[in-house]
N, C-alpha and C. Protein backbone atom coordinates (compact mmCIF):
# COMPACT_ATOMS: atom_id res chain seq x y z
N UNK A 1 19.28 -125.41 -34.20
CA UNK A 1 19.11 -126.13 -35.46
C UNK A 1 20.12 -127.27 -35.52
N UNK A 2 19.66 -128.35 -35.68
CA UNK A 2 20.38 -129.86 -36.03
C UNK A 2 21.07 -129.53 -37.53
N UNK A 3 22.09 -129.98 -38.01
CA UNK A 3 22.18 -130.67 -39.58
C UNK A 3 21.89 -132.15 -39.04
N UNK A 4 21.28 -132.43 -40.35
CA UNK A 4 20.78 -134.20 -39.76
C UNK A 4 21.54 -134.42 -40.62
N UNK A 5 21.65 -134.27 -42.12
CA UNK A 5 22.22 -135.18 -43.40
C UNK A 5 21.97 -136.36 -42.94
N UNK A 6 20.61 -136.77 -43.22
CA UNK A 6 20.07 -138.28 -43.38
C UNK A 6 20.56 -138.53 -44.63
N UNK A 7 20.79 -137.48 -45.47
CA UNK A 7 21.12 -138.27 -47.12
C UNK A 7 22.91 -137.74 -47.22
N UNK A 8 23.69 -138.14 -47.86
CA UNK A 8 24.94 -137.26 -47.85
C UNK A 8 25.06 -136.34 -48.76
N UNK A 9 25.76 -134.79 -48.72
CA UNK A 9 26.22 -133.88 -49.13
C UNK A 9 26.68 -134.50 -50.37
N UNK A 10 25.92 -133.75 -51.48
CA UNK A 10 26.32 -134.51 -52.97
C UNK A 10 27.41 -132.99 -53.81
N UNK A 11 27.86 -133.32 -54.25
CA UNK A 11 29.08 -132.64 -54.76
C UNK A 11 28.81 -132.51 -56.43
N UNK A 12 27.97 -131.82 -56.92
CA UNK A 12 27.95 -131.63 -58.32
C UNK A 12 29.54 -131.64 -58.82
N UNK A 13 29.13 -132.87 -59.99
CA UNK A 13 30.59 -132.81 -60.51
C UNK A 13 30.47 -132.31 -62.00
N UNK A 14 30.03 -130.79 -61.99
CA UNK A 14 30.63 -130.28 -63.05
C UNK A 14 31.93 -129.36 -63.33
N UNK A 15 32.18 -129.50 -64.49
CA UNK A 15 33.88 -128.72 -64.77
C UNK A 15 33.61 -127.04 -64.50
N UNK A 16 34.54 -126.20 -64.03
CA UNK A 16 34.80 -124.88 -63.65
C UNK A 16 33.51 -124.50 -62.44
N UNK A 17 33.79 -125.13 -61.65
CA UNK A 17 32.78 -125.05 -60.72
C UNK A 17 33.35 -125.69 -59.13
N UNK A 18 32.62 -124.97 -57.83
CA UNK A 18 32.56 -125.58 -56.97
C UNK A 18 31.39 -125.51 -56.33
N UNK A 19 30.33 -126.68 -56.42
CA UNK A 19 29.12 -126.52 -55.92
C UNK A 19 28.29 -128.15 -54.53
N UNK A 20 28.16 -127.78 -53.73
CA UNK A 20 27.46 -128.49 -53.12
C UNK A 20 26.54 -128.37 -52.64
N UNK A 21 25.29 -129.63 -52.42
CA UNK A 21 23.71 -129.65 -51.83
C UNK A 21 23.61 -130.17 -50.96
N UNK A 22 23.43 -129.50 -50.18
CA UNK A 22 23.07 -130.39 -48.67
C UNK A 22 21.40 -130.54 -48.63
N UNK A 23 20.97 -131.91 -48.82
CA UNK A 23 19.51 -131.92 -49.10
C UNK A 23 18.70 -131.82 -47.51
N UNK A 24 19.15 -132.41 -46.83
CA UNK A 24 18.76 -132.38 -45.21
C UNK A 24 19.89 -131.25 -43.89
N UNK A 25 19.92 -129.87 -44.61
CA UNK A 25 20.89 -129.20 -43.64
C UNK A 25 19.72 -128.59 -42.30
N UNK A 26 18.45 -128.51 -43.01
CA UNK A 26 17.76 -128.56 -41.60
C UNK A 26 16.74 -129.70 -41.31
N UNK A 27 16.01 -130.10 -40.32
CA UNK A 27 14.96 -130.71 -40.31
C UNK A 27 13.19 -130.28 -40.75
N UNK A 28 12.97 -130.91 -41.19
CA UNK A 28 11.47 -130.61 -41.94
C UNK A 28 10.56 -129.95 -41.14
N UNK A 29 10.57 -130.02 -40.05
CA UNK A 29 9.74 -129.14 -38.73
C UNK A 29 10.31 -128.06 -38.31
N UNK A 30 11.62 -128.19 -38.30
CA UNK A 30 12.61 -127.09 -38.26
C UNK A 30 12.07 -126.03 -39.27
N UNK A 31 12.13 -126.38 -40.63
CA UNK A 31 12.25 -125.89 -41.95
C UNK A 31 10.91 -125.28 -42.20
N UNK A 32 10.03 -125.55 -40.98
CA UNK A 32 8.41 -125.37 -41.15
C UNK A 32 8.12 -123.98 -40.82
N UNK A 33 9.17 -124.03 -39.61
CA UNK A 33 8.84 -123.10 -38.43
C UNK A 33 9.86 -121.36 -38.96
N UNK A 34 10.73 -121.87 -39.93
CA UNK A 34 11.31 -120.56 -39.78
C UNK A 34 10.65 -120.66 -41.21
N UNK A 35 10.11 -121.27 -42.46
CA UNK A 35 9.37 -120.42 -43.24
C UNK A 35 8.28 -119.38 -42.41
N UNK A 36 6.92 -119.99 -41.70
CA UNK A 36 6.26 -119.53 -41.20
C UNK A 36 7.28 -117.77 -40.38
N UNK A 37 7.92 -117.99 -39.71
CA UNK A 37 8.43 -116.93 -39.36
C UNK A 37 8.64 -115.70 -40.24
N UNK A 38 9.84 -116.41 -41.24
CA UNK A 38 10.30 -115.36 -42.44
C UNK A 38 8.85 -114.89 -43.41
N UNK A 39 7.86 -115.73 -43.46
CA UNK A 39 6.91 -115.02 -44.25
C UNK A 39 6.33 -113.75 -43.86
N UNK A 40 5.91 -114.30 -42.64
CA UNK A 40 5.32 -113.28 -41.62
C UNK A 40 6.11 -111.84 -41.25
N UNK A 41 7.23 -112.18 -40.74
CA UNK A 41 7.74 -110.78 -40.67
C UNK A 41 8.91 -110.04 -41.28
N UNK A 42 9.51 -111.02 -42.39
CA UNK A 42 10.38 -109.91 -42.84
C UNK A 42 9.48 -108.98 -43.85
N UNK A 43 10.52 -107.90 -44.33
CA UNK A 43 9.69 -106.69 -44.91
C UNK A 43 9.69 -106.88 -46.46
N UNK A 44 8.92 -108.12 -46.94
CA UNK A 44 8.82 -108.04 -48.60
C UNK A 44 8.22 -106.79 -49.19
N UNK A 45 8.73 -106.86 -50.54
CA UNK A 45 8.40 -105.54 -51.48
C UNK A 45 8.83 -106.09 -53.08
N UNK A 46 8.21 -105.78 -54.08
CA UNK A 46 8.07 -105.82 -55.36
C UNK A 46 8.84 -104.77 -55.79
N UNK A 47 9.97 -105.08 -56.37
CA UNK A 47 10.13 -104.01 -57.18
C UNK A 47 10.30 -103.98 -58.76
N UNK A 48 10.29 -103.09 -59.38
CA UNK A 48 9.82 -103.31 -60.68
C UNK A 48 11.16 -103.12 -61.41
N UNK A 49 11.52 -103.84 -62.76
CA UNK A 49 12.90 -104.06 -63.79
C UNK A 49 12.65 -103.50 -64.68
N UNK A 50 13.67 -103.66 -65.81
CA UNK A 50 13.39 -102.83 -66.81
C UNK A 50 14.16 -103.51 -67.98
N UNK A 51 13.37 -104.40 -68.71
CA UNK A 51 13.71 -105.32 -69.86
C UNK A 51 13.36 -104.57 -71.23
N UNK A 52 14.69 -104.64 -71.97
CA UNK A 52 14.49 -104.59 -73.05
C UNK A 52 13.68 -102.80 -73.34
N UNK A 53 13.84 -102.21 -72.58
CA UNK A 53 13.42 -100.72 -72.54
C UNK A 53 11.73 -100.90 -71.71
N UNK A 54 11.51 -101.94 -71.41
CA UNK A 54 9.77 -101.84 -70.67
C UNK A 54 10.05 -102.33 -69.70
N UNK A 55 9.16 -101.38 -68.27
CA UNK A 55 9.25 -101.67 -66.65
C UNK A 55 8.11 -102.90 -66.87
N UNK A 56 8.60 -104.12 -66.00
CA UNK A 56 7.63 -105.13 -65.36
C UNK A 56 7.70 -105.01 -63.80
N UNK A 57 6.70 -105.21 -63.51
CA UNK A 57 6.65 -105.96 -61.85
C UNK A 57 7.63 -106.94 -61.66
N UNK A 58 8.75 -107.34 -61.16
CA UNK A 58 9.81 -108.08 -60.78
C UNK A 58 9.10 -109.56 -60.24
N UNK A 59 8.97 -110.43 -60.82
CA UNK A 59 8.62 -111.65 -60.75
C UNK A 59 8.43 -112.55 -59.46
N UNK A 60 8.78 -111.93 -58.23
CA UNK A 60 8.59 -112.32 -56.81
C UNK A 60 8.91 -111.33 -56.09
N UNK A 61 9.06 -111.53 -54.48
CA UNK A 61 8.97 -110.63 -54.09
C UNK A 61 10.46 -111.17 -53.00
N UNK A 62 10.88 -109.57 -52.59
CA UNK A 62 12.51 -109.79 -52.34
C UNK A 62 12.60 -109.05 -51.20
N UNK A 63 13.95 -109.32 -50.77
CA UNK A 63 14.41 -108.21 -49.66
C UNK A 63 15.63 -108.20 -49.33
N UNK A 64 16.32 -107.96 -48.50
CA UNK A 64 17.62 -107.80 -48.08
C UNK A 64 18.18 -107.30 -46.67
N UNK A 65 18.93 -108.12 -46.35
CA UNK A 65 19.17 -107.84 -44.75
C UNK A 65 20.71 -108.27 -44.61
N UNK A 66 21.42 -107.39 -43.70
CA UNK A 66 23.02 -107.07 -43.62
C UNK A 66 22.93 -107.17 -42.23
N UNK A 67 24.42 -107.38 -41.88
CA UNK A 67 25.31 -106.96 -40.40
C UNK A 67 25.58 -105.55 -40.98
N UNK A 68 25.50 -104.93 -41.93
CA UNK A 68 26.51 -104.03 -42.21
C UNK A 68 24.98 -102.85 -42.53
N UNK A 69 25.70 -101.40 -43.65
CA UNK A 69 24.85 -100.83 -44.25
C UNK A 69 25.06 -100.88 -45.45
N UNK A 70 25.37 -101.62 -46.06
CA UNK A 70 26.17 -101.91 -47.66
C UNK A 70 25.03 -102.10 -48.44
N UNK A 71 24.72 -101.17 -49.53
CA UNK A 71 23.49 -101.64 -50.62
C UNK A 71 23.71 -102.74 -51.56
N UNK A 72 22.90 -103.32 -51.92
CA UNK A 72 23.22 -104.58 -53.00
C UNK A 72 22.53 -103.90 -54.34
N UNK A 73 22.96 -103.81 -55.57
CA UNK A 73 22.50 -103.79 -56.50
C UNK A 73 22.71 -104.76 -58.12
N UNK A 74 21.82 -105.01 -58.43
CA UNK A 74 21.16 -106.17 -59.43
C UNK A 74 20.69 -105.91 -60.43
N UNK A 75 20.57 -105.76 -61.60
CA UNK A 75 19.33 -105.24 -63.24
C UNK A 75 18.68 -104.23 -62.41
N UNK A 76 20.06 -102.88 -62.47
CA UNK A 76 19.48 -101.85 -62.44
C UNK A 76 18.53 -101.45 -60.71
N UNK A 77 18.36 -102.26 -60.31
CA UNK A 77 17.75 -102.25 -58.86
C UNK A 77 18.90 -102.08 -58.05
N UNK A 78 18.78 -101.15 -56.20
CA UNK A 78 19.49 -100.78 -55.59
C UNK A 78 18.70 -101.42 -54.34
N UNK A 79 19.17 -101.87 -53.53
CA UNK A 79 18.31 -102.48 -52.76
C UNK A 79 19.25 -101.81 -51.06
N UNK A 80 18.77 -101.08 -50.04
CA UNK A 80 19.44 -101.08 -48.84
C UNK A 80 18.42 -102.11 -47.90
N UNK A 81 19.83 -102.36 -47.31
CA UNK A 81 19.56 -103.38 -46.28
C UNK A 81 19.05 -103.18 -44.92
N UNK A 82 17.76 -103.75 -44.60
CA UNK A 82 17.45 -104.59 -42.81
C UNK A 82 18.76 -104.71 -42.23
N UNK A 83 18.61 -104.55 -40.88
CA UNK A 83 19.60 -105.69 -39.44
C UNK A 83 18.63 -106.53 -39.87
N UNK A 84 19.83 -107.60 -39.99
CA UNK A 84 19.80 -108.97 -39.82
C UNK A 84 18.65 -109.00 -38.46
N UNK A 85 17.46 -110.53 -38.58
CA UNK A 85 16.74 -110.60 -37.55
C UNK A 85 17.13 -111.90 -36.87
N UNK A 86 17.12 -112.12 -35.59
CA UNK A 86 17.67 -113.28 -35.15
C UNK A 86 17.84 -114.51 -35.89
N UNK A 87 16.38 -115.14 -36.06
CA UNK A 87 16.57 -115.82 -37.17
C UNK A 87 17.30 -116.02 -38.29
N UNK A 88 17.58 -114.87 -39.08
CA UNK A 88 18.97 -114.96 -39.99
C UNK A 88 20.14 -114.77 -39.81
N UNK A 89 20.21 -114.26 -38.59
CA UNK A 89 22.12 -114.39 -37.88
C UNK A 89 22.10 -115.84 -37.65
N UNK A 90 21.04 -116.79 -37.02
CA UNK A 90 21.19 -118.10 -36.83
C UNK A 90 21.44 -118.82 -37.80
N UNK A 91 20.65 -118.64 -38.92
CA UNK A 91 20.79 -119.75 -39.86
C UNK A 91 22.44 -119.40 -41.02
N UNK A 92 22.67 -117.75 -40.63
CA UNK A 92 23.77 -117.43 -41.23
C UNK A 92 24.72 -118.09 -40.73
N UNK A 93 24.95 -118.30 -39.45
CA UNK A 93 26.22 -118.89 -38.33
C UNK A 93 26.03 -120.45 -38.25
N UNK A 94 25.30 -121.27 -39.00
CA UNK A 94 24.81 -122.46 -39.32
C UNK A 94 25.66 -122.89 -40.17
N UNK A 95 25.59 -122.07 -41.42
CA UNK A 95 26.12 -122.13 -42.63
C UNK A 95 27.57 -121.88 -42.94
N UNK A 96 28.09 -121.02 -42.11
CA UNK A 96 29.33 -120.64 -41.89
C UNK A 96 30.05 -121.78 -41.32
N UNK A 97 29.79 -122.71 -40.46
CA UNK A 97 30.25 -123.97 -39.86
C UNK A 97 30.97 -124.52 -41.18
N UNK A 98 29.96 -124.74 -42.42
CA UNK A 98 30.03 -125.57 -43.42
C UNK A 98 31.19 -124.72 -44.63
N UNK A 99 31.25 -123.27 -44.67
CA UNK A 99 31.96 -122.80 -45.39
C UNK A 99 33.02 -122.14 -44.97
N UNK A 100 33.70 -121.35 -45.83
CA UNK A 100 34.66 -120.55 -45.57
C UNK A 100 34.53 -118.87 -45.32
N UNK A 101 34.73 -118.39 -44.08
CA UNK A 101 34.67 -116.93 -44.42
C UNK A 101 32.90 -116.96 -43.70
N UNK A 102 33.08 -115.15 -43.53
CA UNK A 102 31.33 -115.35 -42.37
C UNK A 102 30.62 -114.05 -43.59
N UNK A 103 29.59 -114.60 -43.65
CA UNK A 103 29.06 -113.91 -44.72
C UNK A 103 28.23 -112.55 -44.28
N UNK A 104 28.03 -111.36 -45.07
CA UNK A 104 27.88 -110.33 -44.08
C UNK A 104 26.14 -109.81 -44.87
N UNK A 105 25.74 -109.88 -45.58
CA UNK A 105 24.33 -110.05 -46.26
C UNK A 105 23.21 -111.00 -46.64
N UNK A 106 22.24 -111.26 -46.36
CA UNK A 106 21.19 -112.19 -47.47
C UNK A 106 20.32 -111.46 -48.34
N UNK A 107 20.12 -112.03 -49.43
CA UNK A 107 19.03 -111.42 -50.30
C UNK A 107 17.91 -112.68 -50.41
N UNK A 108 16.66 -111.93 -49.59
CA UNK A 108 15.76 -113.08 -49.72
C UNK A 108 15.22 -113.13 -50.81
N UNK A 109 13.92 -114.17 -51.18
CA UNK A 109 13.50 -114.32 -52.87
C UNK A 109 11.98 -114.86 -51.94
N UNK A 110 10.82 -114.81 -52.31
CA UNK A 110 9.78 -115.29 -51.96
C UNK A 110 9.11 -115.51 -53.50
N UNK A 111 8.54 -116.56 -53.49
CA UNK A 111 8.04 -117.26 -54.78
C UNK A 111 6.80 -117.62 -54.68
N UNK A 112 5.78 -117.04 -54.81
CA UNK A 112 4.43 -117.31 -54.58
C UNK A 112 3.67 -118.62 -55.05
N UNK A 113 3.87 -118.36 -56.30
CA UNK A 113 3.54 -119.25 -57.19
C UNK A 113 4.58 -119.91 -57.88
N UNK A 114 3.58 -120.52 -59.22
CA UNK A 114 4.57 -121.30 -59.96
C UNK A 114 4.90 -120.10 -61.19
N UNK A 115 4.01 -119.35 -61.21
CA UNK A 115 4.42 -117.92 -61.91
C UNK A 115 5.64 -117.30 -61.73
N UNK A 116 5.88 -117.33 -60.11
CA UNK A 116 6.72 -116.20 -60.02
C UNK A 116 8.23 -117.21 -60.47
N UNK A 117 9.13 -116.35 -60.88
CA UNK A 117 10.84 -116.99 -61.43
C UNK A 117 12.04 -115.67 -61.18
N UNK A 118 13.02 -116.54 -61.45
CA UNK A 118 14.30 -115.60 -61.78
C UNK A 118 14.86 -116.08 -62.92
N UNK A 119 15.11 -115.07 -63.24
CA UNK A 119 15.58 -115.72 -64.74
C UNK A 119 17.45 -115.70 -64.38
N UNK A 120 17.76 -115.98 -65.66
CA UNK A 120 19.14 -116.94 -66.25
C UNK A 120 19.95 -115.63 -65.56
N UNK A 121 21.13 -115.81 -64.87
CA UNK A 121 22.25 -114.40 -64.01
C UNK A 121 22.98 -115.32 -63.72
N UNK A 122 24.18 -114.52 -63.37
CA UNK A 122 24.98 -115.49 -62.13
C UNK A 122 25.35 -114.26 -61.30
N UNK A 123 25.85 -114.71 -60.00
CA UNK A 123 25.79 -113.65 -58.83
C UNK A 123 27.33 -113.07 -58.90
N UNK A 124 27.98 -112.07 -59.89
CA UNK A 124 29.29 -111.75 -60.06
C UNK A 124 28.97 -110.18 -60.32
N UNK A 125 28.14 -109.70 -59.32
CA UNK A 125 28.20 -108.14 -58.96
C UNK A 125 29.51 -108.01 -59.11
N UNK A 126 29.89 -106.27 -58.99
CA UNK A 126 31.79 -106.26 -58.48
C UNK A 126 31.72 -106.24 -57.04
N UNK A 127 30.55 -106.12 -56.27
CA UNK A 127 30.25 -105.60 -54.79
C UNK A 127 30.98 -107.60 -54.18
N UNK A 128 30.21 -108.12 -54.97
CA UNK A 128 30.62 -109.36 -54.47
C UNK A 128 31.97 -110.09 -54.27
N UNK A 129 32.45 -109.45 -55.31
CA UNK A 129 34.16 -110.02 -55.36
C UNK A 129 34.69 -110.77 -55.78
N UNK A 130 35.75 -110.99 -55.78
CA UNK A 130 36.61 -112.01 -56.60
C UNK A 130 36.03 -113.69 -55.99
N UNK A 131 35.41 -114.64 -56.97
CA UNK A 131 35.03 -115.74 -56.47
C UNK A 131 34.15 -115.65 -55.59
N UNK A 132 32.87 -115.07 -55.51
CA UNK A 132 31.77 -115.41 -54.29
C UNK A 132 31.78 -116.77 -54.12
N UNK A 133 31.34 -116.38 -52.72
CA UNK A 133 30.66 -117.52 -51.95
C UNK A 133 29.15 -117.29 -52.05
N UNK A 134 28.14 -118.24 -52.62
CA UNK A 134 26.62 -117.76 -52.55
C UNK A 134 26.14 -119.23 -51.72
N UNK A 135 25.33 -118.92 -50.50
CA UNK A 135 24.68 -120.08 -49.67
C UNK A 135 23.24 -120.02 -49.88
N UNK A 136 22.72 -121.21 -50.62
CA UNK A 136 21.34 -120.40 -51.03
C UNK A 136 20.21 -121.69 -50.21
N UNK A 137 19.46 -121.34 -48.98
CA UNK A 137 18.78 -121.61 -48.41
C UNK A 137 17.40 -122.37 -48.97
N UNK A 138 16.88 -122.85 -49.21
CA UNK A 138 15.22 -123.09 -49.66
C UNK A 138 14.35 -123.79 -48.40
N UNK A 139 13.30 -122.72 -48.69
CA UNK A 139 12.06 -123.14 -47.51
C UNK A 139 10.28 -123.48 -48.39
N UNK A 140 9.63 -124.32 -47.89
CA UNK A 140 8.42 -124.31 -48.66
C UNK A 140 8.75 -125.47 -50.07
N UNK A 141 7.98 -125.01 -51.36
CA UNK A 141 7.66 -125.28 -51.77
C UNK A 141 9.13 -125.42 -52.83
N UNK A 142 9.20 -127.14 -53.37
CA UNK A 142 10.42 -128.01 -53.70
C UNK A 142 10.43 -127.16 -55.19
N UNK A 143 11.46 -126.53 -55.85
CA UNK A 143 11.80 -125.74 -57.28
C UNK A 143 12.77 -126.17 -58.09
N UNK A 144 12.78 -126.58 -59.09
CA UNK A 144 13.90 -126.72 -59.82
C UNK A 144 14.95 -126.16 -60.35
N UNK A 145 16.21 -125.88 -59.71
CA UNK A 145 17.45 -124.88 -60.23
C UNK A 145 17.66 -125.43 -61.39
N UNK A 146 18.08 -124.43 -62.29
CA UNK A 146 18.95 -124.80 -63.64
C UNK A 146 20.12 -124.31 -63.39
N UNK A 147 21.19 -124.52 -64.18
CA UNK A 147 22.57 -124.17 -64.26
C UNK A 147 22.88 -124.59 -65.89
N UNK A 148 23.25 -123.38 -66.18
CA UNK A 148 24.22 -123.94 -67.46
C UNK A 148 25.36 -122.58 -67.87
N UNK A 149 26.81 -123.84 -68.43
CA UNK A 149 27.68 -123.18 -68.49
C UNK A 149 27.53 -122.06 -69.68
N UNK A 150 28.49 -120.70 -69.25
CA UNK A 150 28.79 -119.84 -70.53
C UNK A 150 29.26 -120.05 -71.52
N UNK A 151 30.08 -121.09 -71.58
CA UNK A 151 30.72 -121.05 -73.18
C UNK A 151 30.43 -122.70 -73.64
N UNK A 152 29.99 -123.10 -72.96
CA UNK A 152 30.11 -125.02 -73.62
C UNK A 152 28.40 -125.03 -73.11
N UNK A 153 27.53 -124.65 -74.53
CA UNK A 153 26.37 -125.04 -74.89
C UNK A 153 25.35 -125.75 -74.34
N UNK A 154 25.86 -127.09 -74.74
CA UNK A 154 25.39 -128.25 -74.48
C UNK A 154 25.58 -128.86 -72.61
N UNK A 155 26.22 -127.99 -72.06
CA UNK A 155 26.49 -128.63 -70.49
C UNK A 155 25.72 -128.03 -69.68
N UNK A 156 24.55 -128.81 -69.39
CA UNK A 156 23.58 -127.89 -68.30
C UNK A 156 23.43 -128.89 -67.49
N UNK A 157 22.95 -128.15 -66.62
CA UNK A 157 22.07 -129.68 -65.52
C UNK A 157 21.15 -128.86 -65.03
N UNK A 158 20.34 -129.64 -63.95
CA UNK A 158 19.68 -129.10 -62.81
C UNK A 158 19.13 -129.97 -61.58
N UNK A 159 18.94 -129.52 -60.91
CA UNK A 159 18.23 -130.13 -59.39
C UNK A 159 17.33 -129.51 -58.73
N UNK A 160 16.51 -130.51 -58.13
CA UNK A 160 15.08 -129.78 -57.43
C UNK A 160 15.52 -129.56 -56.03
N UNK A 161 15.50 -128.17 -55.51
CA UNK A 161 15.96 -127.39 -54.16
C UNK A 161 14.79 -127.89 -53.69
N UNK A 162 15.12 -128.98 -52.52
CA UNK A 162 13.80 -129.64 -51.60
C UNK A 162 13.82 -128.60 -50.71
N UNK A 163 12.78 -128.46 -49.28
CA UNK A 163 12.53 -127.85 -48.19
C UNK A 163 13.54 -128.29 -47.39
N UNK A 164 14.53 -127.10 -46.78
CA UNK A 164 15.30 -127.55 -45.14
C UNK A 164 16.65 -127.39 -45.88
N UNK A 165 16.71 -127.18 -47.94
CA UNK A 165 18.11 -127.73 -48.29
C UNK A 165 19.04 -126.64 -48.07
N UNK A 166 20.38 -126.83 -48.72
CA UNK A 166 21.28 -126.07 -48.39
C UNK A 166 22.28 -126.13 -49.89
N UNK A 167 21.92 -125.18 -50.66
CA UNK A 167 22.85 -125.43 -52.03
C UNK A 167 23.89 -123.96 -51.56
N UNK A 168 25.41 -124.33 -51.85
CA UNK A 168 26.83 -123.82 -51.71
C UNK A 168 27.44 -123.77 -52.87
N UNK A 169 27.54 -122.82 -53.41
CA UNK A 169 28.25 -122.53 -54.23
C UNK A 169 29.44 -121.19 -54.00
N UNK A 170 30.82 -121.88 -54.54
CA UNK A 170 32.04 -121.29 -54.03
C UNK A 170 33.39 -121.55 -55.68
N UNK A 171 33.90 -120.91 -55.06
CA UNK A 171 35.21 -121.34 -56.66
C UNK A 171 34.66 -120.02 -57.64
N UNK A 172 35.40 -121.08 -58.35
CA UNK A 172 34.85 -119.74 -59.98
C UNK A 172 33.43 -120.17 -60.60
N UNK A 173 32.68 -120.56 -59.73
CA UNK A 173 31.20 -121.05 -60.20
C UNK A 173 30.28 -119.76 -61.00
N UNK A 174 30.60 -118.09 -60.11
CA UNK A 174 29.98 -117.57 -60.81
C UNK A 174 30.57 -116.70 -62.31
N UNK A 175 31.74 -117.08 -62.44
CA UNK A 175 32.28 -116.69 -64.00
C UNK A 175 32.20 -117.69 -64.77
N UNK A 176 31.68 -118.76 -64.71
CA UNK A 176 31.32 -119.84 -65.48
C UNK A 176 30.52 -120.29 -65.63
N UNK A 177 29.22 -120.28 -64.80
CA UNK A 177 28.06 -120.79 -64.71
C UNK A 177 27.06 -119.10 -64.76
N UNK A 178 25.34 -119.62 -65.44
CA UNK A 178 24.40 -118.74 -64.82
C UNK A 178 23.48 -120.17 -64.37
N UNK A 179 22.56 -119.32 -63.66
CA UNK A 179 21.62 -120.57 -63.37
C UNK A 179 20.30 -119.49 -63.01
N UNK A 180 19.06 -120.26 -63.03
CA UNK A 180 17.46 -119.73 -62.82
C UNK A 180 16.59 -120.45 -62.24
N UNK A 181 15.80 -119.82 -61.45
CA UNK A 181 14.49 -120.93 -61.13
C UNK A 181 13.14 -120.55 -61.50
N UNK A 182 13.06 -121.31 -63.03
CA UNK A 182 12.00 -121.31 -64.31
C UNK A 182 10.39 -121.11 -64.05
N UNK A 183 9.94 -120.72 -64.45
CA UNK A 183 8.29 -120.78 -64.46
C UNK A 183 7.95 -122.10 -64.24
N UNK A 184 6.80 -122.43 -63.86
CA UNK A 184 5.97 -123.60 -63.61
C UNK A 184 4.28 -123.76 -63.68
N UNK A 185 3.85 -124.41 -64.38
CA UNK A 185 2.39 -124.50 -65.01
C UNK A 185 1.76 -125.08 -64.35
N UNK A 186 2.82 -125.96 -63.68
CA UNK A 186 2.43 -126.81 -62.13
C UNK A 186 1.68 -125.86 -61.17
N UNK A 187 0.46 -126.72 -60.76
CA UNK A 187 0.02 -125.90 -59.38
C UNK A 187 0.97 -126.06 -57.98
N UNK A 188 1.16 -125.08 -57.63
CA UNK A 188 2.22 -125.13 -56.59
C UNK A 188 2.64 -124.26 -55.77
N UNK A 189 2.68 -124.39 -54.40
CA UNK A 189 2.84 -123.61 -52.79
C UNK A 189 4.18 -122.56 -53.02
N UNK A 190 4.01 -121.68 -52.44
CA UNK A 190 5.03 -120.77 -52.04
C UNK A 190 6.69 -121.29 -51.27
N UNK A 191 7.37 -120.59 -52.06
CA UNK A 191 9.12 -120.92 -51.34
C UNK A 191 9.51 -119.65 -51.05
N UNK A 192 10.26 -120.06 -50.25
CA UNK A 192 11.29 -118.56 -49.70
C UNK A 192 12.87 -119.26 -49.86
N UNK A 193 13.55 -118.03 -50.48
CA UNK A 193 14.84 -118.81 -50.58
C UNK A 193 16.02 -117.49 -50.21
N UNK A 194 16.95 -117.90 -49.31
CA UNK A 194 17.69 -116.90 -48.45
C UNK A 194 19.17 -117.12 -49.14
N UNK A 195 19.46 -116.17 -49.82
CA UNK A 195 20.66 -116.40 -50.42
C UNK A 195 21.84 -115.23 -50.00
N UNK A 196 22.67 -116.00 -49.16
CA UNK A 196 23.58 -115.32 -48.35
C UNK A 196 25.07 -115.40 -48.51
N UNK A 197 25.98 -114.05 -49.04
CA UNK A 197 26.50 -113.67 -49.80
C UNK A 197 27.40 -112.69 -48.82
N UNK A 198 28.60 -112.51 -49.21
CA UNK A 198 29.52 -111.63 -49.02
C UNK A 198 29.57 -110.06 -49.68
N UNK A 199 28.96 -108.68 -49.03
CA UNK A 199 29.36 -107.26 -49.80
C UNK A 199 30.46 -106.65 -49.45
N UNK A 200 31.36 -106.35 -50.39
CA UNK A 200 32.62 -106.07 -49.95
C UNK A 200 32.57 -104.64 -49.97
């Protein structure tokens, strides 16, 4: 895998945060070939939440894969982990170039539609630790992240996660920020998004 950065590494400049997008960290043919892969054979599964006292079907479909045997758990869900498959030790040891520290889990996200979402969280399990590092991959079909801060209202933003990108988030991003990727009425192709994370 090349990084091309035909465009440069943009540095969201919001307050209590450390976040960067790498819009070109792979190439578009590149980016073709390991969706097609990851669709095909990792082991998706639905699992169902529990809002407000009523089980739903969990809004996409997920998975999880480690170097380790460390479970991840999320709203009540326990998830044990896959070996890592070549493919995601590669694109893990990609990413690691760019950050600090070698990350030892991903939690994938597959998004079918414009139906499927995650709603408003930020990734501050206790499994995760003091200050995660979250590297969040996008393949397929271009989605719009939101972000907005916990205590100052009015300060949100967002950006559309193109195909091949590479959004980094590090610092105290997740005690200050939640962020989601919203429903869409838009007709629109399937994403897979590999978000790779430290379990301590």
């Amino acid at each position: 895998m090349q990084q091309l950065f035909d465009r440069e590494p943009q540095h969201l400049n919001l307050p209590d945060s450390t976040i960067t997008y790498y819009p070109d960290f792979m190439g578009a043919l590149i980016a073709d070939d390991y969706f097609t892969l990851l669709k095909n054979n990792i082991v998706w599964k639905q699992d169902d939440i529990k809002v407000f006292g009523k089980v739903y079907a969990q809004p996409r479909l997920t998975a999880l894969y480690a170097n380790n045997n460390k479970p991840y758990s999320y709203s009540n869900i326990t998830m044990m982990p896959h070996q890592f498959t070549k493919e995601l030790q590669f694109i893990k040891e990609k990413i690691e170039v760019l950050s600090t520290g070698s990350f030892t889990t991903c939690l994938l996200n597959l998004y079918r539609d414009g139906k499927d979402s995650n709603g408003w969280h930020a990734d501050n399990e206790k499994e995760l630790g003091q200050n995660p590092a979250i590297a969040s991959i996008s393949l397929g079909e271009p989605r719009y992240f939101h972000l907005k801060h916990n205590t100052i209202p009015d300060l949100k933003h967002k950006i559309l996660l193109e195909h091949g990108s590479l959004l980094l988030m590090t610092g105290e991003t997740q005690h200050f920020w939640k962020h989601q990727i919203p429903k869409t009425t838009k007709p629109i192709g399937e994403r897979i998004n590999l978000t790779f994370r430290v379990i301590k």
